[in-house]
C-alpha atoms as a PDB file:
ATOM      1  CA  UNK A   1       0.000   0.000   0.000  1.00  0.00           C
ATOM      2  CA  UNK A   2       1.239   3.373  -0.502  1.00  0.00           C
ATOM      3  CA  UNK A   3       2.529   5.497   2.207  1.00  0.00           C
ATOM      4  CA  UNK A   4       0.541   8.462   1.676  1.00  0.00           C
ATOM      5  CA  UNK A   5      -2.856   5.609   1.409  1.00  0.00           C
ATOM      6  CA  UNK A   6      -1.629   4.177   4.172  1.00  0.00           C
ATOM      7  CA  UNK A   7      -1.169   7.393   6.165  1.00  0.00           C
ATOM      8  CA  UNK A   8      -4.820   8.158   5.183  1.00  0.00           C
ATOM      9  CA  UNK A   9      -5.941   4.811   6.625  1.00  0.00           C
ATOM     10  CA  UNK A  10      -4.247   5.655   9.862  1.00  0.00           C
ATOM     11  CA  UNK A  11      -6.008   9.256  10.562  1.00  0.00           C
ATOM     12  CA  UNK A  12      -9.296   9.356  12.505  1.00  0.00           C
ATOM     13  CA  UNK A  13     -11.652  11.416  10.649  1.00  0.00           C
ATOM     14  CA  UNK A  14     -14.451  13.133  12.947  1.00  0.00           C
ATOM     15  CA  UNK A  15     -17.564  14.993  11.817  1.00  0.00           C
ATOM     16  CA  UNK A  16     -19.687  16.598  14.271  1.00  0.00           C
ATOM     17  CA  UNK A  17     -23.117  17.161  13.435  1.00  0.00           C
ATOM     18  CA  UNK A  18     -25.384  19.622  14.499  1.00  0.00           C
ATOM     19  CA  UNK A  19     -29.074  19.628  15.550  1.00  0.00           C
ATOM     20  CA  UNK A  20     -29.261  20.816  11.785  1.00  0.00           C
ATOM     21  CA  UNK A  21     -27.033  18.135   9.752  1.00  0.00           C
ATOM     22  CA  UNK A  22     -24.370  20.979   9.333  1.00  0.00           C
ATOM     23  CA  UNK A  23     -20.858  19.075   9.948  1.00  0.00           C
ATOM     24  CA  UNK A  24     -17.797  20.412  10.968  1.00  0.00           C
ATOM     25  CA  UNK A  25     -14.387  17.954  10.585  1.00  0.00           C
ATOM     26  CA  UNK A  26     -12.427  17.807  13.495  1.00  0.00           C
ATOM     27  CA  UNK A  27      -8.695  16.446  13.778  1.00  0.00           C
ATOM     28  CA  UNK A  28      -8.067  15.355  16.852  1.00  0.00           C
ATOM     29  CA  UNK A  29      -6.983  12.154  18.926  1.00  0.00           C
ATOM     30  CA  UNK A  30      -8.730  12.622  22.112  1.00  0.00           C
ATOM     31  CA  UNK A  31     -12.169  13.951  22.321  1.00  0.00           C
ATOM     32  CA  UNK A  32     -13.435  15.554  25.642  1.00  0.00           C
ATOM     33  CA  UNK A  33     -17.156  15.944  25.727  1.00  0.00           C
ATOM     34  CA  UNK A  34     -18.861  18.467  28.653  1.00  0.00           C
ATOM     35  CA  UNK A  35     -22.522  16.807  29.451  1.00  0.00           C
ATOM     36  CA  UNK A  36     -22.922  19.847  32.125  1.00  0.00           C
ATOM     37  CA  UNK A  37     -23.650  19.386  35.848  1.00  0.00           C
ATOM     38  CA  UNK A  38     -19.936  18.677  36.048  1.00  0.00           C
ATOM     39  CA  UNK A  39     -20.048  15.447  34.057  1.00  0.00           C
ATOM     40  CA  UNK A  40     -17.134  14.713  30.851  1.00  0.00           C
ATOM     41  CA  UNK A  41     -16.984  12.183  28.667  1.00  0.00           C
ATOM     42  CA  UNK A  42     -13.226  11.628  27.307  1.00  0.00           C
ATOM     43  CA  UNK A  43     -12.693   9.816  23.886  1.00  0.00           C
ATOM     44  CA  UNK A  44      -8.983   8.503  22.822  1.00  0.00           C
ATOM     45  CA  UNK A  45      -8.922   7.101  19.784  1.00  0.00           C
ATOM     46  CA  UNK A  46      -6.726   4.701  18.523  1.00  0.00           C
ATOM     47  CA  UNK A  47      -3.934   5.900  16.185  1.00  0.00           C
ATOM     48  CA  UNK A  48      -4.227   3.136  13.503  1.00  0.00           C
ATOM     49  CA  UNK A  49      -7.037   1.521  12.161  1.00  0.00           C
ATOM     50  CA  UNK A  50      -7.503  -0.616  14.652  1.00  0.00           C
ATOM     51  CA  UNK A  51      -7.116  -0.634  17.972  1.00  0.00           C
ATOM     52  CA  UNK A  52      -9.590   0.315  20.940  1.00  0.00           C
ATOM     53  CA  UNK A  53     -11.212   3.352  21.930  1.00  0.00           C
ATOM     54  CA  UNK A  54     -10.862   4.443  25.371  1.00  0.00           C
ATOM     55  CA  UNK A  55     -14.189   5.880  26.847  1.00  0.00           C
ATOM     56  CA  UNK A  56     -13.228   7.297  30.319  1.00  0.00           C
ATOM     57  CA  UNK A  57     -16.325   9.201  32.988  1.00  0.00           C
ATOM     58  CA  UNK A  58     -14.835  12.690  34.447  1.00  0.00           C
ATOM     59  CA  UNK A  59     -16.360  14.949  37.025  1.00  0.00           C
ATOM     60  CA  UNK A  60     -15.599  18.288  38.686  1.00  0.00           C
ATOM     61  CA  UNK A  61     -14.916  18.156  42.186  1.00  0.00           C
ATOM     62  CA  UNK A  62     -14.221  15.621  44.438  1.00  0.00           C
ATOM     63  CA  UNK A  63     -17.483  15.369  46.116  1.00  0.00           C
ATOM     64  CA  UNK A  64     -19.261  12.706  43.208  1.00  0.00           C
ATOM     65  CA  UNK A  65     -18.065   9.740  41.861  1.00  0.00           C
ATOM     66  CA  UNK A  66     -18.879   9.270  37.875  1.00  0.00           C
ATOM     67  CA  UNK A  67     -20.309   6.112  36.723  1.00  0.00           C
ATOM     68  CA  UNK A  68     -20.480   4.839  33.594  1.00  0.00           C
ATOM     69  CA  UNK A  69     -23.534   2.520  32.103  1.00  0.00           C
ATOM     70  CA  UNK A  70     -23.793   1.126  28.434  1.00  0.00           C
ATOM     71  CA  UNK A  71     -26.703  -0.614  27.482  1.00  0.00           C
ATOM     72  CA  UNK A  72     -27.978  -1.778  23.371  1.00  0.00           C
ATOM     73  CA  UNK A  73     -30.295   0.390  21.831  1.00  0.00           C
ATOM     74  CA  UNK A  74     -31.011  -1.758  18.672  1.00  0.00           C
ATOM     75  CA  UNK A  75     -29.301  -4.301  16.801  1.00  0.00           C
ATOM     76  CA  UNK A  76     -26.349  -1.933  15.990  1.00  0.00           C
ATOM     77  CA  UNK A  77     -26.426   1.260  18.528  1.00  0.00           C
ATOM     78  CA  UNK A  78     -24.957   1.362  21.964  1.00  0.00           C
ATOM     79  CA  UNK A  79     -26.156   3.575  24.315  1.00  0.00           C
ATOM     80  CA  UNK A  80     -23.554   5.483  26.744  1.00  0.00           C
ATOM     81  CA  UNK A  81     -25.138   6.437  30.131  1.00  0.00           C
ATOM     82  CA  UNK A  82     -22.876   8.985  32.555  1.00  0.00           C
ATOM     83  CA  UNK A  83     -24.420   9.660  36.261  1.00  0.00           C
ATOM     84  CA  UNK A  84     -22.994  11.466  38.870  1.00  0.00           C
ATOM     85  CA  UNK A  85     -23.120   9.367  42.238  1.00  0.00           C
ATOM     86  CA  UNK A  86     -23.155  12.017  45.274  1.00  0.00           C
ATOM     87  CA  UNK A  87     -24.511   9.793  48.062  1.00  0.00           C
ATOM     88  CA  UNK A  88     -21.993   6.812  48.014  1.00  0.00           C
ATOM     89  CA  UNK A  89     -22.233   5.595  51.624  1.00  0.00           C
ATOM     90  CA  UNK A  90     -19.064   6.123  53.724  1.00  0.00           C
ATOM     91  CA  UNK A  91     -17.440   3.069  55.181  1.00  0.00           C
ATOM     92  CA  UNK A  92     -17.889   3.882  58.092  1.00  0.00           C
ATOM     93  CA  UNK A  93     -21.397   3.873  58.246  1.00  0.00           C
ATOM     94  CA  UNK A  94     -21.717   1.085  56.668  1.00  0.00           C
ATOM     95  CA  UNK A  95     -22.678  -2.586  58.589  1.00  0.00           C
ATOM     96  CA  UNK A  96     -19.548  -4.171  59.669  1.00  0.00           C
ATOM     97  CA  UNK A  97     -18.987  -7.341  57.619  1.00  0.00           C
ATOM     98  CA  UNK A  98     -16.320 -10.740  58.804  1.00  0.00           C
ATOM     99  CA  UNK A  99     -13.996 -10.763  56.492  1.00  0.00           C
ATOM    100  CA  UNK A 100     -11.968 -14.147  55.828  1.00  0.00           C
ATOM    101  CA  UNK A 101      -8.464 -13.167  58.060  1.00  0.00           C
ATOM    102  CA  UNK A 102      -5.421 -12.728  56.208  1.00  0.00           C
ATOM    103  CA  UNK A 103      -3.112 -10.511  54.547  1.00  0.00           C
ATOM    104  CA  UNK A 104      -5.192  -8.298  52.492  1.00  0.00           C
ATOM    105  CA  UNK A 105      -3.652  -5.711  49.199  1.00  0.00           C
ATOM    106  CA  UNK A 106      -3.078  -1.936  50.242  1.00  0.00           C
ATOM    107  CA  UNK A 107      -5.723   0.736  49.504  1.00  0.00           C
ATOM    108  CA  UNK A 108      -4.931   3.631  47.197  1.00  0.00           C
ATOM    109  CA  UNK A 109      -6.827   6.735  47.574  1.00  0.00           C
ATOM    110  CA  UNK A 110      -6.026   8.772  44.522  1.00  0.00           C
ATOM    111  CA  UNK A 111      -6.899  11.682  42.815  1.00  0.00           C
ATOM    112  CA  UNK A 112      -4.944  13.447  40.039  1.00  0.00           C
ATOM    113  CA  UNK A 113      -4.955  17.082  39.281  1.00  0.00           C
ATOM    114  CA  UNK A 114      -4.038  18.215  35.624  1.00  0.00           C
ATOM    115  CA  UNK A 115      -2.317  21.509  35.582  1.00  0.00           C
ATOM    116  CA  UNK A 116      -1.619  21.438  32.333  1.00  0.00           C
ATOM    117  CA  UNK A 117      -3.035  22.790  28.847  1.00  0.00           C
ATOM    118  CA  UNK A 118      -2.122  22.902  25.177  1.00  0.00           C
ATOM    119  CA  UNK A 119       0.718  20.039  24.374  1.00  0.00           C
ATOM    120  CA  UNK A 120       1.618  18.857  28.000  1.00  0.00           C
ATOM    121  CA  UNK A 121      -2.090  18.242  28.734  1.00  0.00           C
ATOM    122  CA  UNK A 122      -2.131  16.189  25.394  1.00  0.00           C
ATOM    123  CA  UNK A 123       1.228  14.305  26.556  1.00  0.00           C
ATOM    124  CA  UNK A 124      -0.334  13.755  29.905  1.00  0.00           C
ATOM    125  CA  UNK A 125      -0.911   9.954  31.213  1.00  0.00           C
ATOM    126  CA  UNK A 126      -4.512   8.894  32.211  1.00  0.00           C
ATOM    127  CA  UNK A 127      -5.882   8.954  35.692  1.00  0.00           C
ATOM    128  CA  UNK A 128      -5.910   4.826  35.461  1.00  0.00           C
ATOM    129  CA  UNK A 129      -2.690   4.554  33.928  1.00  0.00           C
ATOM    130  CA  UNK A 130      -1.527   6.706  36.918  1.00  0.00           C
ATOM    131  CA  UNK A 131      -3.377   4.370  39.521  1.00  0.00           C
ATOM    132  CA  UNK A 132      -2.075   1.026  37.894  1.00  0.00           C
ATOM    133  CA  UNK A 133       1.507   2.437  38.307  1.00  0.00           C
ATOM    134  CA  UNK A 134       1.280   3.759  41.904  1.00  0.00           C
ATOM    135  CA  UNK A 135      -0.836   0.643  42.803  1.00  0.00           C
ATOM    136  CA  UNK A 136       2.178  -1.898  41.975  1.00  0.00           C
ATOM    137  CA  UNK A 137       4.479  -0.044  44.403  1.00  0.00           C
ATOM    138  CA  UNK A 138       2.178   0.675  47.334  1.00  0.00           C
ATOM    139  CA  UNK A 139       3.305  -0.948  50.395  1.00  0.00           C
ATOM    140  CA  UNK A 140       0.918   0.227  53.209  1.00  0.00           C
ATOM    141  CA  UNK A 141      -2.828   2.296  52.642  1.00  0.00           C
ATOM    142  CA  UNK A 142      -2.036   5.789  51.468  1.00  0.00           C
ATOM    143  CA  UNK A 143      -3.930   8.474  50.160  1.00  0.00           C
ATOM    144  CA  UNK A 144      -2.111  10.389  47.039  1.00  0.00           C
ATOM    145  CA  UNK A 145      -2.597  13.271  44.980  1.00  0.00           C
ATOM    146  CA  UNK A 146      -0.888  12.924  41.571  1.00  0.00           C
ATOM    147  CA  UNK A 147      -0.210  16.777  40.294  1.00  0.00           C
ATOM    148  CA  UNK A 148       0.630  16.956  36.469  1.00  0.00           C
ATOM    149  CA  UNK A 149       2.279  20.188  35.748  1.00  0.00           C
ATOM    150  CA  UNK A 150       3.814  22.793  33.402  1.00  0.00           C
ATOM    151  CA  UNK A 151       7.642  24.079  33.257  1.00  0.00           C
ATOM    152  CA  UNK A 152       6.742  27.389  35.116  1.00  0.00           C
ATOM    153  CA  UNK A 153       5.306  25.350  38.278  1.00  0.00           C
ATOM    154  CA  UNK A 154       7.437  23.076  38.097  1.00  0.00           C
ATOM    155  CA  UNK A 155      10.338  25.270  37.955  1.00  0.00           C
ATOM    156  CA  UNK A 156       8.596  27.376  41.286  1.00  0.00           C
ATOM    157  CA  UNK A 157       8.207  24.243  42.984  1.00  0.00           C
ATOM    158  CA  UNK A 158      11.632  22.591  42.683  1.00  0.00           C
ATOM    159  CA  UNK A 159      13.362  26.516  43.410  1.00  0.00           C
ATOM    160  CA  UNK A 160      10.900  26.782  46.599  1.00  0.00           C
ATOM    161  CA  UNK A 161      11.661  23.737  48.401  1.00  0.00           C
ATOM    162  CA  UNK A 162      14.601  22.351  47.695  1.00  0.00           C
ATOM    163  CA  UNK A 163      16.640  25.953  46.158  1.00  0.00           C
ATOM    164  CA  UNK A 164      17.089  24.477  42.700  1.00  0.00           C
ATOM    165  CA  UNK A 165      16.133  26.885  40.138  1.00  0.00           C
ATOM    166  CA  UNK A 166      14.570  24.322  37.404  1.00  0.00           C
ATOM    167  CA  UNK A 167      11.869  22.082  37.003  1.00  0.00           C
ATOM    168  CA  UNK A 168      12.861  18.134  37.678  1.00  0.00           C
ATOM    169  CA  UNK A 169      10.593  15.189  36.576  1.00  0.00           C
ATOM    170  CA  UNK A 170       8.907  14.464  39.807  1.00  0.00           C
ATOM    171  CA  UNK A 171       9.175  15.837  43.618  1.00  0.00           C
ATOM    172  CA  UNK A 172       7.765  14.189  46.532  1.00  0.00           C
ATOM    173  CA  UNK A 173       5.963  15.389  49.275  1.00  0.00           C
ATOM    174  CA  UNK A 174       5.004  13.597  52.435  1.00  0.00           C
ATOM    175  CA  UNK A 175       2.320  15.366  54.984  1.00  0.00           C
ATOM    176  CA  UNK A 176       2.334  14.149  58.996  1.00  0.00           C
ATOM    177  CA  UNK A 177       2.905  16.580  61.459  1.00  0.00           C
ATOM    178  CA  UNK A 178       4.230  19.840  60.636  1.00  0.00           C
ATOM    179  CA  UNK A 179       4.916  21.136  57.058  1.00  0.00           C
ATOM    180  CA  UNK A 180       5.038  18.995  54.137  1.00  0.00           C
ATOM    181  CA  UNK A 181       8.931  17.815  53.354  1.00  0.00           C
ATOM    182  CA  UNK A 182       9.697  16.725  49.659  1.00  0.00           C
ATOM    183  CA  UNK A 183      11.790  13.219  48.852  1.00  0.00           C
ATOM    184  CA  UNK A 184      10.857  11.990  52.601  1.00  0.00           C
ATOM    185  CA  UNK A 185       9.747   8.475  54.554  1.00  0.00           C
ATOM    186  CA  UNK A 186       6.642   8.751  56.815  1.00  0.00           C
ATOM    187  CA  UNK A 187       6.203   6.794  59.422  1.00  0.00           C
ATOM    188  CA  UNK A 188       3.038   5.800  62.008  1.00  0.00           C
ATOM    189  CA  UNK A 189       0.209   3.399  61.634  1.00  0.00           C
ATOM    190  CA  UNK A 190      -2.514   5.157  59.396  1.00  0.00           C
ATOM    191  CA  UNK A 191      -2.086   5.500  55.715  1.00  0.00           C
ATOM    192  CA  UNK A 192       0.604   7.498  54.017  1.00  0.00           C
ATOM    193  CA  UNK A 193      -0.436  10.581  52.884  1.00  0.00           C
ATOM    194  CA  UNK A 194       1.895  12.864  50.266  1.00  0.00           C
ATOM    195  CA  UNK A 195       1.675  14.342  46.548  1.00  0.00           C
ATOM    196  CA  UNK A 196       4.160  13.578  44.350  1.00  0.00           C
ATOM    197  CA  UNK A 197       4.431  16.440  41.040  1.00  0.00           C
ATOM    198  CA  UNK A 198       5.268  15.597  37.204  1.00  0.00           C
ATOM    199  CA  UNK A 199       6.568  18.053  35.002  1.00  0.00           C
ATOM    200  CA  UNK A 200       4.945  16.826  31.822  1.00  0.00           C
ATOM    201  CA  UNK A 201       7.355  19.137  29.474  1.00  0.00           C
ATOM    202  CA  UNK A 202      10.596  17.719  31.479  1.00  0.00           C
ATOM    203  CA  UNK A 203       9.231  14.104  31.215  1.00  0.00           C
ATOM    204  CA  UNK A 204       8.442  14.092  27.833  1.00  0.00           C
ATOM    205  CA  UNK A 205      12.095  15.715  27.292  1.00  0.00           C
ATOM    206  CA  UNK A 206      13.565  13.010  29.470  1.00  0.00           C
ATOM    207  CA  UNK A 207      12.243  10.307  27.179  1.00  0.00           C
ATOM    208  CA  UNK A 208      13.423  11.267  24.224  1.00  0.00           C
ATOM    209  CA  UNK A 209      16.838  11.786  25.047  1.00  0.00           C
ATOM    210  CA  UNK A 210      16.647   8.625  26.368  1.00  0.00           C
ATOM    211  CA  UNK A 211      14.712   6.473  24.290  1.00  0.00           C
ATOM    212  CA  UNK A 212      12.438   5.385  26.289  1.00  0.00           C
ATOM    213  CA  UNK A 213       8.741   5.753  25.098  1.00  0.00           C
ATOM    214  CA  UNK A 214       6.870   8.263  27.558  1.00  0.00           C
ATOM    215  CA  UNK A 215       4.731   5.381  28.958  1.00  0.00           C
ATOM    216  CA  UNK A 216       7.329   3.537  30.347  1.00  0.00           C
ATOM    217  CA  UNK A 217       9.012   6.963  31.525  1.00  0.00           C
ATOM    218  CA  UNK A 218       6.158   7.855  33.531  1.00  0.00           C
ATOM    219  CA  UNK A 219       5.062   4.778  34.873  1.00  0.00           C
ATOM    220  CA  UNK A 220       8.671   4.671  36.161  1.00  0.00           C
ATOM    221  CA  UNK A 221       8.883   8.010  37.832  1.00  0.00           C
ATOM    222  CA  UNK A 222       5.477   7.159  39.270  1.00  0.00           C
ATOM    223  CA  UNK A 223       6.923   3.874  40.853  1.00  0.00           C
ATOM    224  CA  UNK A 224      10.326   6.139  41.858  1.00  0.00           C
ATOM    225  CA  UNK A 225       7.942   8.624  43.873  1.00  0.00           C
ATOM    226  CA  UNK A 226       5.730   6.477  45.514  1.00  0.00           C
ATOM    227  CA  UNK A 227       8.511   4.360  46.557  1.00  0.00           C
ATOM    228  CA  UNK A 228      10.118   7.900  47.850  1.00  0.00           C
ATOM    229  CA  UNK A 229       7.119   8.423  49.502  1.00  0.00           C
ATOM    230  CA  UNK A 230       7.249   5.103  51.664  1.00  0.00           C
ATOM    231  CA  UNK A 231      10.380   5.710  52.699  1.00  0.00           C
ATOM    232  CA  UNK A 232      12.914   4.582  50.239  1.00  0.00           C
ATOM    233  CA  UNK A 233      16.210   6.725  49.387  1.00  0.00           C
ATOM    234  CA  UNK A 234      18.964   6.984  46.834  1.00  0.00           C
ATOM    235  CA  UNK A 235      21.082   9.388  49.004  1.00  0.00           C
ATOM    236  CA  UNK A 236      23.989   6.298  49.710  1.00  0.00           C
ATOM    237  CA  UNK A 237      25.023   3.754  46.984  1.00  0.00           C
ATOM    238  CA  UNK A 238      23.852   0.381  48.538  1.00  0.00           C
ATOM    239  CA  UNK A 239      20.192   2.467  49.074  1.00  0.00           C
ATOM    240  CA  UNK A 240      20.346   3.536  45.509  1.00  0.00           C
ATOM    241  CA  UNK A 241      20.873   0.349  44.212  1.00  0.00           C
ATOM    242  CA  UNK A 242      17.844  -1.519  46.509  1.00  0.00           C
ATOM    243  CA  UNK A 243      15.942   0.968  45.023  1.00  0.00           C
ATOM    244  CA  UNK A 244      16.784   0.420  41.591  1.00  0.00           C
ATOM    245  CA  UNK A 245      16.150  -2.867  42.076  1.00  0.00           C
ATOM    246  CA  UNK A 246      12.597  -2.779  43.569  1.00  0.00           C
ATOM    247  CA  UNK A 247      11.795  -0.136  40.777  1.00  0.00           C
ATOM    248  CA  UNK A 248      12.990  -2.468  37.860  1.00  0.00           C
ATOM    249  CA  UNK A 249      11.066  -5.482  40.032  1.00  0.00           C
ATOM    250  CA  UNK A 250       7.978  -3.314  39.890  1.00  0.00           C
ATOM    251  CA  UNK A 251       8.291  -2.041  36.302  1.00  0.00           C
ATOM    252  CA  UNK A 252       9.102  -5.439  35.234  1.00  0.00           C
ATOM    253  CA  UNK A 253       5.297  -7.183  36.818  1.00  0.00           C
ATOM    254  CA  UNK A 254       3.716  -4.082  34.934  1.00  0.00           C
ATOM    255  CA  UNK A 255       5.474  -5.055  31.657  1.00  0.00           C
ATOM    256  CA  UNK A 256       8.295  -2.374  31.088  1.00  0.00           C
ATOM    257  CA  UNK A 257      11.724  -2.416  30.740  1.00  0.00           C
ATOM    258  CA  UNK A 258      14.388  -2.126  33.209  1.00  0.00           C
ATOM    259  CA  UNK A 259      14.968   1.559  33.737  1.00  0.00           C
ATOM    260  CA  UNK A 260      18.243   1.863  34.380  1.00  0.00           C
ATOM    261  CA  UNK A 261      19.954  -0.737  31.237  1.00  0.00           C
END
C-alpha cells in the first residue's frame, strides 16, 4: 500500500453534526465531551485503524463519583449512560462485615490534578494509567494526589523547596505533622499521605533523550515517587541500588523495561 494511502488509513476522521445536519471535521486524537452538571466524557482514539477506543467518565470536584452505564439500543447502537453518584455511603457507616483473616492488598486513595493545557495536557498519562503504576508499588494504605504540571510550576516548585532553580521530573511530598517535606519516609500506623508532582514538558524531554517511550518513563517516575514516599532513598550507593532494584522489580510485573539498562 502506498505510504501516503496508508497514512490516510491511519487518521481518525471526525464529523460533528449539528441539531441541523451541518458538519464540521475535526482532527483530533482525544475527544473531551462536557454533558454539564460537572459530568465529561473523554474519547482517545486509537492511532491506527484498529485498535480500541478508550471511553473514560470525568467529574468536577471531588465530592461525586462518575459512573459509567452502556446498554444496546437496537441491533447496531450502543447507548452510553454517565451519572454522577453524590450519596456513596461512607465506610464507616456502613454494617460491619467478617472478612476471611489474612493478609489483604493496600488501599490507594487517589486523585490526580491536571495543571496542564495545550501540548503537555495532550502528553499527559490517564488517571488509570496513573493508579495502575502507583498501585504496583504501594506498600501500606495511602492516600495520594498525583499533580501533572507545566515548566513554570514546576520550575517554582523545585526553586521553593529544595533551592534548585529548574523544574525536575517528579518531587515528593510527604504530609504528617508539621509542614510537608519533599523526597521523605513517613512513618506511624494510618495510611501514608503525600503528593508527588510531574513536570509533563521535562518528562516528555527526558524520554526522548533517552529512548524510552513516555509510557514507560512515567510509569517509572510514578513507581520512583511512591517508593520515595514510603520511605525509600537513593542518598547512599547500597540504598540507591535496593531501590533500583525494587523499581525495575515493579516495572518489570507491569510489563516495562528495566529503567536503568
Amino acid at each position: 500500500m502506498p505510504k501516503a494511502a496508508s497514512e490516510k488509513m491511519g487518521r481518525a476522521r471526525i464529523l460533528a453534526v449539528d441539531a441541523d445536519g451541518r458538519t464540521t471535521r475535526i482532527k483530533a486524537e482525544r475527544l473531551e465531551i462536557e454533558l454539564g452538571d460537572g459530568r465529561r466524557l473523554l474519547l482517545s482514539l486509537p492511532g491506527q485503524p484498529w485498535g480500541d477506543l478508550e471511553i473514560e467518565a470525568d467529574c468536577a470536584g471531588e465530592d461525586a463519583v462518575p459512573l459509567l452505564s452502556l446498554q444496546p439500543a437496537a441491533c447496531n447502537v450502543l447507548t452510553l449512560r454517565v451519572d454522577l453518584q453524590h450519596d456513596l455511603l461512607p465506610v464507616e457507616e456502613a454494617e460491619p462485615i467478617d472478612l476471611p483473616q489474612g493478609d489483604s492488598p493496600p488501599v490507594l486513595k487517589l486523585a490526580v490534578q491536571k495543571a496542564v493545557e495545550g501540548v503537555d495536557k495532550a502528553n499527559a498519562p490517564k488517571k488509570h494509567a496513573i493508579r495502575r503504576w502507583a498501585q504496583a508499588a504501594l506498600l501500606r494504605d495511602a492516600e495520594v494526589t498525583v499533580r501533572l504540571v507545566g515548566e513554570a510550576e514546576g520550575r517554582e516548585l523545585n526553586r521553593g523547596f529544595r533551592g534548585k532553580d529548574y523544574a525536575t521530573n517528579v518531587l515528593t511530598f510527604v504530609y504528617g505533622e508539621g509542614e510537608a517535606m519533599p523526597a521523605a519516609g513517613a512513618g506511624g500506623d494510618g495510611p501514608l499521605t503525600g503528593d508527588l508532582v510531574l513536570c509533563v514538558p521535562v518528562v516528555v524531554r527526558e524520554a526522548a533523550e533517552q529512548g524510552k517511550t513516555l509510557e514507560a518513563h512515567f510509569a517509572h517516575l510514578v513507581v520512583h515517587g511512591m517508593l520515595h514516599l514510603q520511605g525509600h532513598d537513593h542518598e547512599i550507593e547500597v540504598d540507591a541500588l535496593e531501590m533500583e532494584k525494587l523499581e525495575t522489580d515493579i516495572l518489570g510485573g507491569l510489563g516495562y523495561a528495566d529503567p536503568y539498562a
